[in-house]
C-alpha atoms as a PDB file:
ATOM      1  CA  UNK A   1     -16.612  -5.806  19.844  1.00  0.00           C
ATOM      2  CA  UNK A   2     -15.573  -5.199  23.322  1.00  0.00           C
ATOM      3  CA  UNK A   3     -15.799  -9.092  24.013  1.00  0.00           C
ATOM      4  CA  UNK A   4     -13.168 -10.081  21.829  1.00  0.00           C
ATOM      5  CA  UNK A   5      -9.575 -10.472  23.653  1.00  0.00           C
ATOM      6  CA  UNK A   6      -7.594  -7.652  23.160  1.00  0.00           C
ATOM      7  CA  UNK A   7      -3.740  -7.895  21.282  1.00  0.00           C
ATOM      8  CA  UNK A   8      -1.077  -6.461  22.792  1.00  0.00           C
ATOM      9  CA  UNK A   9       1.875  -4.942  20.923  1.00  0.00           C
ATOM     10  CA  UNK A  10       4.374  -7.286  20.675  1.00  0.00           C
ATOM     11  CA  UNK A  11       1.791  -9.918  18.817  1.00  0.00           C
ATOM     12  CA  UNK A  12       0.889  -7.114  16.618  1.00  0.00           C
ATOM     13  CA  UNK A  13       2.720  -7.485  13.711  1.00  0.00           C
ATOM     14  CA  UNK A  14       3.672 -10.970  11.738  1.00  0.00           C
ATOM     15  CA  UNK A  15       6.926 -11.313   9.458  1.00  0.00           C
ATOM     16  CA  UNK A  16       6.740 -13.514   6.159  1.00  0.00           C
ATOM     17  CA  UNK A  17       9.531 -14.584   4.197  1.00  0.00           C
ATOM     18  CA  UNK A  18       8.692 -14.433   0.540  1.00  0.00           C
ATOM     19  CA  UNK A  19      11.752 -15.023  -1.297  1.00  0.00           C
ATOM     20  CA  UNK A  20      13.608 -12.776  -3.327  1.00  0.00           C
ATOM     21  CA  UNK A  21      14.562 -10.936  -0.122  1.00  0.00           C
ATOM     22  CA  UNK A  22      11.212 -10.028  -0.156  1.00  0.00           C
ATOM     23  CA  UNK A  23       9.484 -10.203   3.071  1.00  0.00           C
ATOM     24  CA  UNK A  24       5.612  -9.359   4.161  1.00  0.00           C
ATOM     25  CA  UNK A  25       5.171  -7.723   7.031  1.00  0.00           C
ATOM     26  CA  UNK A  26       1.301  -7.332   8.100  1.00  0.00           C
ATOM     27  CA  UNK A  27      -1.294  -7.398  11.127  1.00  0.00           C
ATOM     28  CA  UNK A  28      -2.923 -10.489  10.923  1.00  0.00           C
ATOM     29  CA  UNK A  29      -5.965  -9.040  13.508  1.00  0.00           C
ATOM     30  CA  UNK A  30      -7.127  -6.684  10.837  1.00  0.00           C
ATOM     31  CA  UNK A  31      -9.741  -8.212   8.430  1.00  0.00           C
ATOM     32  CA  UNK A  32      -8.245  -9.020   4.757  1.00  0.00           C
ATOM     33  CA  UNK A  33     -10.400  -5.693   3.429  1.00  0.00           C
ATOM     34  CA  UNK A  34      -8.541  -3.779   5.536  1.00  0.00           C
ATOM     35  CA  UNK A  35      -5.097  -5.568   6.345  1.00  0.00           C
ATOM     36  CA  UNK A  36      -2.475  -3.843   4.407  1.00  0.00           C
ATOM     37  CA  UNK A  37       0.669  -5.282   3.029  1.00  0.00           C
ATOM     38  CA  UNK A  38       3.905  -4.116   4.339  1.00  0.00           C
ATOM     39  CA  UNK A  39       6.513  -4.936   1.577  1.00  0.00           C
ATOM     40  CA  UNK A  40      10.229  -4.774   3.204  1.00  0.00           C
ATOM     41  CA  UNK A  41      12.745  -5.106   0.243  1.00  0.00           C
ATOM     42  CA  UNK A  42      16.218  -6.458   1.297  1.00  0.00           C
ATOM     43  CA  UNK A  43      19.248  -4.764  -0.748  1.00  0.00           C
ATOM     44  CA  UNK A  44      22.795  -4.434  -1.092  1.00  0.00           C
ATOM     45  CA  UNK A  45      22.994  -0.942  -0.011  1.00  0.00           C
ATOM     46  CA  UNK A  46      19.470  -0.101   1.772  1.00  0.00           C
ATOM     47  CA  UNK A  47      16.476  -1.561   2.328  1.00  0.00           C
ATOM     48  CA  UNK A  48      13.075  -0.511   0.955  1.00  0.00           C
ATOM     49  CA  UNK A  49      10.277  -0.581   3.171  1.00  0.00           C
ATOM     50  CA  UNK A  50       6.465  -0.338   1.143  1.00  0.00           C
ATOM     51  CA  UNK A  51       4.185   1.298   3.035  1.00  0.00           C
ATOM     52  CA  UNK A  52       4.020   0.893   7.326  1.00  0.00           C
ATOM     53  CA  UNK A  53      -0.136  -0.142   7.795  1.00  0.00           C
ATOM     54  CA  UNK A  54      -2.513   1.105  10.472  1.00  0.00           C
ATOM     55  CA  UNK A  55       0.456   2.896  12.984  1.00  0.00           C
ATOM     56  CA  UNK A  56      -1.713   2.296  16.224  1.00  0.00           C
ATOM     57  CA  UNK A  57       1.370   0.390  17.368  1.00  0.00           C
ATOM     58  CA  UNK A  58       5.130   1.588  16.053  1.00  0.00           C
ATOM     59  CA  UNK A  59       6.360  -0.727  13.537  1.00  0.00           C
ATOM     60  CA  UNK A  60       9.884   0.473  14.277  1.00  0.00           C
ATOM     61  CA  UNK A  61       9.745  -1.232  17.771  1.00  0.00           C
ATOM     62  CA  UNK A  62       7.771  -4.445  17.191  1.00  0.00           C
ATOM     63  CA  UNK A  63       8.913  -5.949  13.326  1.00  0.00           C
ATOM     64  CA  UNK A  64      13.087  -5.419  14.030  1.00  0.00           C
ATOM     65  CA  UNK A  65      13.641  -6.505  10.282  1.00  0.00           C
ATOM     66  CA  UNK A  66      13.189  -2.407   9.712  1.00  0.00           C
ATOM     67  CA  UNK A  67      15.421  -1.062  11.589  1.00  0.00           C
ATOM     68  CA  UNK A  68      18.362  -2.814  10.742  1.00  0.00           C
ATOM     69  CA  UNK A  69      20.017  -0.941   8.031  1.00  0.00           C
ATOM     70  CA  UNK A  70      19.586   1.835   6.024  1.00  0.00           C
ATOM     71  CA  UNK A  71      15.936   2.072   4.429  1.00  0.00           C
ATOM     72  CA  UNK A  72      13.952   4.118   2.020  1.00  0.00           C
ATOM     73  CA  UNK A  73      10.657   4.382   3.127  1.00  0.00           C
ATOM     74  CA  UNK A  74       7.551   4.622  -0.248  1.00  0.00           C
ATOM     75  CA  UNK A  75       4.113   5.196   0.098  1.00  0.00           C
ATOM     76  CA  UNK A  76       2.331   3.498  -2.397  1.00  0.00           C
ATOM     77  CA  UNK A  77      -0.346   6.022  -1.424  1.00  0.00           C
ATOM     78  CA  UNK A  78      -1.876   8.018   1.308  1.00  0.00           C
ATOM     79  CA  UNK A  79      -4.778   5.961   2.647  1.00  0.00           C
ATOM     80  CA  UNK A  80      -4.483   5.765   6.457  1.00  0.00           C
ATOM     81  CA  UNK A  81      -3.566   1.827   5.775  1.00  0.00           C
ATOM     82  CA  UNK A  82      -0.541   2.616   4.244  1.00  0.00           C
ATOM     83  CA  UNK A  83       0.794   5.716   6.120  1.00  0.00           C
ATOM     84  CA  UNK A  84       0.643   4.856   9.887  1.00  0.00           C
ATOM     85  CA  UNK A  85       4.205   4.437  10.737  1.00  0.00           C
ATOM     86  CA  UNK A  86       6.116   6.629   8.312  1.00  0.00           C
ATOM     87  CA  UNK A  87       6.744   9.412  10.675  1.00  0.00           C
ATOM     88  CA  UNK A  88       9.174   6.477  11.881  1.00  0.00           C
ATOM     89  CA  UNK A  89      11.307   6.753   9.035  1.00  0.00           C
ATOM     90  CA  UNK A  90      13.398   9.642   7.959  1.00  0.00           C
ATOM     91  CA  UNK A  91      13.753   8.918   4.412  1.00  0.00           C
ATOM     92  CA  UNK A  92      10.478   9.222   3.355  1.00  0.00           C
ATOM     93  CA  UNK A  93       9.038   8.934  -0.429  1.00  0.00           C
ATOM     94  CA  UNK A  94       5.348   9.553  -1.599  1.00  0.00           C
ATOM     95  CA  UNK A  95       3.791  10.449  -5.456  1.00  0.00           C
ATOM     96  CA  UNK A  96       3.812  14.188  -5.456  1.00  0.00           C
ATOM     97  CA  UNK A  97      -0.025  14.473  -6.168  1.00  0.00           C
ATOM     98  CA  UNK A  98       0.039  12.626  -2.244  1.00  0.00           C
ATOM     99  CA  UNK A  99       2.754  14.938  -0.733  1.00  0.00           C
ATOM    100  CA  UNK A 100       0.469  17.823   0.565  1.00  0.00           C
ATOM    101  CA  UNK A 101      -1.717  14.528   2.419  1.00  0.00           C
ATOM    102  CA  UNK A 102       1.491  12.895   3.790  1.00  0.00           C
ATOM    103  CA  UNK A 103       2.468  15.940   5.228  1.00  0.00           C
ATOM    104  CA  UNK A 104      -1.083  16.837   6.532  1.00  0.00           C
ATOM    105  CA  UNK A 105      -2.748  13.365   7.123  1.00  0.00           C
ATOM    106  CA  UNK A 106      -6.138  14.081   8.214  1.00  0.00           C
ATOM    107  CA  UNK A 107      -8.857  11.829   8.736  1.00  0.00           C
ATOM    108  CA  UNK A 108     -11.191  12.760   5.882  1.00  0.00           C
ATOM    109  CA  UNK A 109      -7.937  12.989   3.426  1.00  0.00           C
ATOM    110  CA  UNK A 110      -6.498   9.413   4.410  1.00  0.00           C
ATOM    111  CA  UNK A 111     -10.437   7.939   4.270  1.00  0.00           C
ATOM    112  CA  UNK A 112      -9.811   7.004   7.842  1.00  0.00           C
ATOM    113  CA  UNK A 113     -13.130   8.867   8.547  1.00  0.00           C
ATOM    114  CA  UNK A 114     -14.734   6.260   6.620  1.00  0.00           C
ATOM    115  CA  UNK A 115     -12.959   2.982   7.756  1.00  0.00           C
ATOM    116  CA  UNK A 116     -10.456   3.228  10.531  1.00  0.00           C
ATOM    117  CA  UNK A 117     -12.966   2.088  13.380  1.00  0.00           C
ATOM    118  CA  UNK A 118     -13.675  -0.950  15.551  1.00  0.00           C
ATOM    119  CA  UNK A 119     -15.017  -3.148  12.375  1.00  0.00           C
ATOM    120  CA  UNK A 120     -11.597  -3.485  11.239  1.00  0.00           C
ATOM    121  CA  UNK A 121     -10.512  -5.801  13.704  1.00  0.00           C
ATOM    122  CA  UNK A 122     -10.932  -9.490  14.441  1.00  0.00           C
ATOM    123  CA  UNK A 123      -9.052  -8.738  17.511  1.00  0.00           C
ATOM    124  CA  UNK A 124      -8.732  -5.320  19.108  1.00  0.00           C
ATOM    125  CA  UNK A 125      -5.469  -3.774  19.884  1.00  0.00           C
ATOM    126  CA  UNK A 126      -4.875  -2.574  23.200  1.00  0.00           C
ATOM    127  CA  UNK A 127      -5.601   0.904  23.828  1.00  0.00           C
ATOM    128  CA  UNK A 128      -7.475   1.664  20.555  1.00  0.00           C
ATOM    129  CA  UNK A 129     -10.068   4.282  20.271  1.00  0.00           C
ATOM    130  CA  UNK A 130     -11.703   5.467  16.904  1.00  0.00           C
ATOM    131  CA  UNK A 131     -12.027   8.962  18.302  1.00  0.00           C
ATOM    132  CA  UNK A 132      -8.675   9.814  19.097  1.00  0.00           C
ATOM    133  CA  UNK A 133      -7.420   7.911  16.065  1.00  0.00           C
ATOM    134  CA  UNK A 134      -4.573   9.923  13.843  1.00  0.00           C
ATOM    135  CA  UNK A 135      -1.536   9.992  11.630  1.00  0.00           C
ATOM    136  CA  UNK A 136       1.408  11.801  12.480  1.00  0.00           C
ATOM    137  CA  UNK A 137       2.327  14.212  10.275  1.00  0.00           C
ATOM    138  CA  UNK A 138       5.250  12.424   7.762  1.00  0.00           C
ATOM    139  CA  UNK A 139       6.809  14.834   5.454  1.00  0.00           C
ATOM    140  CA  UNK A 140       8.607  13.564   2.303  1.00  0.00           C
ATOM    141  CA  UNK A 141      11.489  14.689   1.636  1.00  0.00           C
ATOM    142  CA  UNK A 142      11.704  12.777  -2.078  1.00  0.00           C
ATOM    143  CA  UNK A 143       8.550  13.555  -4.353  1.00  0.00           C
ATOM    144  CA  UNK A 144       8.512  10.484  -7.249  1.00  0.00           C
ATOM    145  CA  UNK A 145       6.897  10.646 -10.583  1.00  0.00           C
ATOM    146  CA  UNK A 146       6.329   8.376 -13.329  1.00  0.00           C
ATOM    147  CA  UNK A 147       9.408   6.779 -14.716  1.00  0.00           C
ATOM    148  CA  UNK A 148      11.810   7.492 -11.276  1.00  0.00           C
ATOM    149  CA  UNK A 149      13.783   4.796  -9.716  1.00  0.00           C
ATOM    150  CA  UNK A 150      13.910   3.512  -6.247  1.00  0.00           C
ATOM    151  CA  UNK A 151      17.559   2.471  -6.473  1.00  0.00           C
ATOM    152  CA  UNK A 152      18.630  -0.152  -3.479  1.00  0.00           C
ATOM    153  CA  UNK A 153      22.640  -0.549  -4.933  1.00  0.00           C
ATOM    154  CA  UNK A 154      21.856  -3.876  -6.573  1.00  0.00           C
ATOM    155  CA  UNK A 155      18.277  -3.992  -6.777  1.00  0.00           C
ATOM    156  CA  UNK A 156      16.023  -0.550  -8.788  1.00  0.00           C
ATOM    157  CA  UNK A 157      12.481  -0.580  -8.592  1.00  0.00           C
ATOM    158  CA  UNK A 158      10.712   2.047 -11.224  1.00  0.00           C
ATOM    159  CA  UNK A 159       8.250   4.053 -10.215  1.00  0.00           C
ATOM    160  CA  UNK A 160       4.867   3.903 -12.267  1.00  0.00           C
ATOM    161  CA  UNK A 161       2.408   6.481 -11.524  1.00  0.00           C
ATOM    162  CA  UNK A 162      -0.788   4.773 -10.806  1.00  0.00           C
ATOM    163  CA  UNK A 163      -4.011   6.903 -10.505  1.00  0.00           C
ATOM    164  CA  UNK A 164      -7.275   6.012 -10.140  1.00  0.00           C
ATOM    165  CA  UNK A 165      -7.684   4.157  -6.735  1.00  0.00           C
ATOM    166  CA  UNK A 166      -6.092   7.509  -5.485  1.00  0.00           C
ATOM    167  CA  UNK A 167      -4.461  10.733  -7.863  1.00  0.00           C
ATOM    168  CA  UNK A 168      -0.735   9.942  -6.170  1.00  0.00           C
ATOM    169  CA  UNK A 169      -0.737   5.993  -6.431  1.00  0.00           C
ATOM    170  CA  UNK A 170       2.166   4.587  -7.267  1.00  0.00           C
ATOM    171  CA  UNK A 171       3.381   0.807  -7.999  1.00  0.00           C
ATOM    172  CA  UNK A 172       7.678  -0.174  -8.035  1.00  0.00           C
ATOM    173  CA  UNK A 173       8.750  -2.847 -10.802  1.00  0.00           C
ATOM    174  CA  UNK A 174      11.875  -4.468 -10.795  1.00  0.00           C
ATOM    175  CA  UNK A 175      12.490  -5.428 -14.479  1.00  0.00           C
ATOM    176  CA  UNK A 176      15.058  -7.991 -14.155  1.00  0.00           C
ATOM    177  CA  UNK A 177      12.707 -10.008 -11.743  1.00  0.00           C
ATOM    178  CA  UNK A 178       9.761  -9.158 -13.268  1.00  0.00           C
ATOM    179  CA  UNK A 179       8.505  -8.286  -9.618  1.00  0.00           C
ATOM    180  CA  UNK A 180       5.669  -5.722  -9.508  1.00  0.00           C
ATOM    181  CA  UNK A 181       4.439  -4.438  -5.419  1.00  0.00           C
ATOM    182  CA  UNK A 182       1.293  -2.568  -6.851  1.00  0.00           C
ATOM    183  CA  UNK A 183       0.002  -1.175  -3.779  1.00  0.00           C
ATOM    184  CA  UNK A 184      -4.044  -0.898  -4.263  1.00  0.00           C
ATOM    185  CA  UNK A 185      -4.280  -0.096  -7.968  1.00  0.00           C
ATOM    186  CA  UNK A 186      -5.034  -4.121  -8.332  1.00  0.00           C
ATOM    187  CA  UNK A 187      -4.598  -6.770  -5.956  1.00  0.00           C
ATOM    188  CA  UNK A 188      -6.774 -10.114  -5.607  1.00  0.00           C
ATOM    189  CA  UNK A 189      -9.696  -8.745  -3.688  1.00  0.00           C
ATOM    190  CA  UNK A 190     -12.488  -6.408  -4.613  1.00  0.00           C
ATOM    191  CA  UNK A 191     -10.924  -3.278  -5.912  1.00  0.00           C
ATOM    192  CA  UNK A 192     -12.121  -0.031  -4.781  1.00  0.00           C
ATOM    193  CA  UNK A 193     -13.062   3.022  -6.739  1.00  0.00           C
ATOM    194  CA  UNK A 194     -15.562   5.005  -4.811  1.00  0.00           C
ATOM    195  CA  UNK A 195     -13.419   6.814  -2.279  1.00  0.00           C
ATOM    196  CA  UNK A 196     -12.137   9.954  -1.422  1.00  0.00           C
ATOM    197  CA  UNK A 197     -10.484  11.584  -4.515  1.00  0.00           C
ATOM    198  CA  UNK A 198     -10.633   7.927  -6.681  1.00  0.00           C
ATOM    199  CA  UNK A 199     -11.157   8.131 -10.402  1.00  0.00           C
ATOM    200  CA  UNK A 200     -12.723   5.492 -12.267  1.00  0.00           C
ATOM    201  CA  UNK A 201     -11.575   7.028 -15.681  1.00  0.00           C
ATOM    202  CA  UNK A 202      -7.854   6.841 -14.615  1.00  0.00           C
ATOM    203  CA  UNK A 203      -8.733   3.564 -12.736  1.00  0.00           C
ATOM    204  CA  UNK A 204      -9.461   1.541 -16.563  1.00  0.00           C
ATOM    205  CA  UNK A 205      -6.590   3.935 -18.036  1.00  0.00           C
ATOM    206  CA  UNK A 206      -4.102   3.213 -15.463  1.00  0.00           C
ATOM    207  CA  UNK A 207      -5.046  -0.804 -15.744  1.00  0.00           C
ATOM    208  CA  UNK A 208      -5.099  -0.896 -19.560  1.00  0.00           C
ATOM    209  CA  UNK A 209      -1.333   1.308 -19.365  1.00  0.00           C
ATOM    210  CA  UNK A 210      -0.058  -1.875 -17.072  1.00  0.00           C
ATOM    211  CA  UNK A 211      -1.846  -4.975 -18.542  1.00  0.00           C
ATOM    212  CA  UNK A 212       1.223  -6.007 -21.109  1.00  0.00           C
ATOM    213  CA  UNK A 213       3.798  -5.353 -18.038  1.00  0.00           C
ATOM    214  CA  UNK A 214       6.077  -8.154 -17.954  1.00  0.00           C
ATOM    215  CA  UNK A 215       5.048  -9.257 -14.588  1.00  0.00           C
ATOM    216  CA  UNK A 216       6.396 -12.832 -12.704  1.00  0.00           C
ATOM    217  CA  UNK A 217       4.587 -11.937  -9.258  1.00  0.00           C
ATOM    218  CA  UNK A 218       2.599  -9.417  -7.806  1.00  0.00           C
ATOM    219  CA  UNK A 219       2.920  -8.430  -4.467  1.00  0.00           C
ATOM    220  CA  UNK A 220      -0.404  -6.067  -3.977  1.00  0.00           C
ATOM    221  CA  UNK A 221      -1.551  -3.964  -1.220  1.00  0.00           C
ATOM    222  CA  UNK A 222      -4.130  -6.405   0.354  1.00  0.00           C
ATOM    223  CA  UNK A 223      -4.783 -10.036   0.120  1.00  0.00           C
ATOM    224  CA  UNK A 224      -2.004 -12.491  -1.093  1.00  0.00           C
ATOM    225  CA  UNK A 225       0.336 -12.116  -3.988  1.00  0.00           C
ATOM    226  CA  UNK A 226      -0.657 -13.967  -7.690  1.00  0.00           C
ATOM    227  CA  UNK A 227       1.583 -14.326 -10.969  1.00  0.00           C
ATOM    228  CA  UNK A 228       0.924 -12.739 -14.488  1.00  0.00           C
ATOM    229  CA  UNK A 229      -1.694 -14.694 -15.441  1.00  0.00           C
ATOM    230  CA  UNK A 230      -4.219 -13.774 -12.328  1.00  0.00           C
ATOM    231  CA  UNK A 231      -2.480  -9.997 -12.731  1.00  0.00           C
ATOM    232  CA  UNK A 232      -4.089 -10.325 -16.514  1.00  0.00           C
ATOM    233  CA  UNK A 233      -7.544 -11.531 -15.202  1.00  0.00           C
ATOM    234  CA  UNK A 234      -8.047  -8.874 -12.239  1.00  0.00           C
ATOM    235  CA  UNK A 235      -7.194  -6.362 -14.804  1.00  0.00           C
ATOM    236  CA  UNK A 236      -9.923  -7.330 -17.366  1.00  0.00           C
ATOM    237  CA  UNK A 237     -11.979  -8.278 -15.171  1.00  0.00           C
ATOM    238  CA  UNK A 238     -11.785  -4.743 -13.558  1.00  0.00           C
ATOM    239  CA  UNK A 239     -12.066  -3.345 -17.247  1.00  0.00           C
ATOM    240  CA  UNK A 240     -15.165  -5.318 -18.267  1.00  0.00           C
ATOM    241  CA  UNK A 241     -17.288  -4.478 -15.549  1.00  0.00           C
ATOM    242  CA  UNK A 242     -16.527  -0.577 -16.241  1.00  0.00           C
ATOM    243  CA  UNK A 243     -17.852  -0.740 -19.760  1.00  0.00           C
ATOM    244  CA  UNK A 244     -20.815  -2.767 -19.032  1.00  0.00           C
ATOM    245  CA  UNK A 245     -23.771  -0.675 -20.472  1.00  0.00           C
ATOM    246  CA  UNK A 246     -24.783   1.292 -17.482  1.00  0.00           C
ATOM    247  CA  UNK A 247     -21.513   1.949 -15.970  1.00  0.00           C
ATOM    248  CA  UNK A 248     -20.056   5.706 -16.677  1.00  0.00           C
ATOM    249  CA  UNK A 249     -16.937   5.487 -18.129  1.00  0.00           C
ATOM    250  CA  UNK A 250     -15.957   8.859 -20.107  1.00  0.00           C
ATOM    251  CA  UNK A 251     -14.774   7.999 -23.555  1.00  0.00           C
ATOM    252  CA  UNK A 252     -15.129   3.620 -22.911  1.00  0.00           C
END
């Protein structure tokens, strides 16, 4: 790994217009498996800003798209993916089954134990080293639950609880757009179950509870976004391979 050239802050992070005044922000030298999707939402009053990736380098200083109004900052959960920057942000918003690990983000919690090493990159970022690697601590000071709203002036986004990949996972849906960010509960990629504190019980439950959503896109956690009829697929597909005989699935 040490032969690869090494990427210095300011080509960190790359900006993509999506429409909707949605924009992806990501960090194109992680691998897809690992790369996670920074949603920035634009509204009339704030901005929301859906999850903050890896944090080696500070969001805040190299994308300037979030700090140029007010913004709400969501986890969609508390993998060490999601959570890097969001000690940058003062308004801070996680699932309240996450709050104690937002607050407290340590390695084994955030499964950075497990992941957040050199074999993430295709390019190395200046200065990293997996031994010293941590979150800052990033209290919330707004705990959501099922059924709350994210409320931007002219644009709300509902909170639905989403367990399974992790107990506090949430995903936002704007109804009158029909625009779902899902964070890792599905995206198009393989979806992953066998971590720290997932559930494969609430995984199919959770899936089955958002299949019939009226969805137009999906903007997910990893890999790129798909429309309703992909979002139906991943979901079955997810479902099927649970109840094969075999697989444990209480009460499938």
């Amino acid at each position: 790994m040490g032969m690869l050239p090494v990427i210095e802050a300011p080509d960190w992070y790359e900006t993509i217009r999506m429409g909707d005044d949605i924009t992806l922000i990501h960090e194109p030298w992680i691998k897809p498996f690992f790369r996670c999707n920074i949603w920035h939402v634009r509204g009339r009053d704030r901005d929301l800003l859906f999850d903050t990736g890896l944090g080696h380098f500070s969001l805040r200083s190299h994308a300037p798209l979030v700090s140029e109004r007010k913004l709400t900052c969501v986890a969609s959960h508390t993998h060490f993916d999601h959570i890097g920057c969001h000690h940058e942000f003062p308004d801070r918003c996680v699932h309240s089954a996450e709050a104690a690990i937002l607050a407290d983000p340590r390695n084994e919690w955030t499964v950075a134990d497990r992941y957040a090493n050199e074999e993430m990159f295709d390019r190395q970022p200046q200065g990293w080293d997996t031994a010293s690697y941590r979150i800052p601590p990033a209290p919330a000071n707004r705990l959501l639950e099922h059924g709350d709203v994210v409320d931007l002036g002219d644009r709300a986004f509902e909170v639905f609880h989403t367990p399974g990949h992790s107990p506090g996972g949430i995903a936002l849906y704007e109804k009158k757009t029909g625009i779902l960010l899902s964070g890792d509960i599905v995206y198009d990629g393989p979806l992953i179950d066998d971590v720290y504190h997932s559930d494969i019980d609430d995984y199919v439950g959770t899936l089955l509870a958002m299949r019939e959503l009226n969805v137009s896109v999906v903007h997910g956690g990893h890999f790129p976004s798909f429309g309703k009829v992909r979002y139906r697929q991943l979901i079955d597909e997810y479902v099927a391979g649970k109840r094969k005989p075999g697989c444990h699935l209480q009460g499938g």
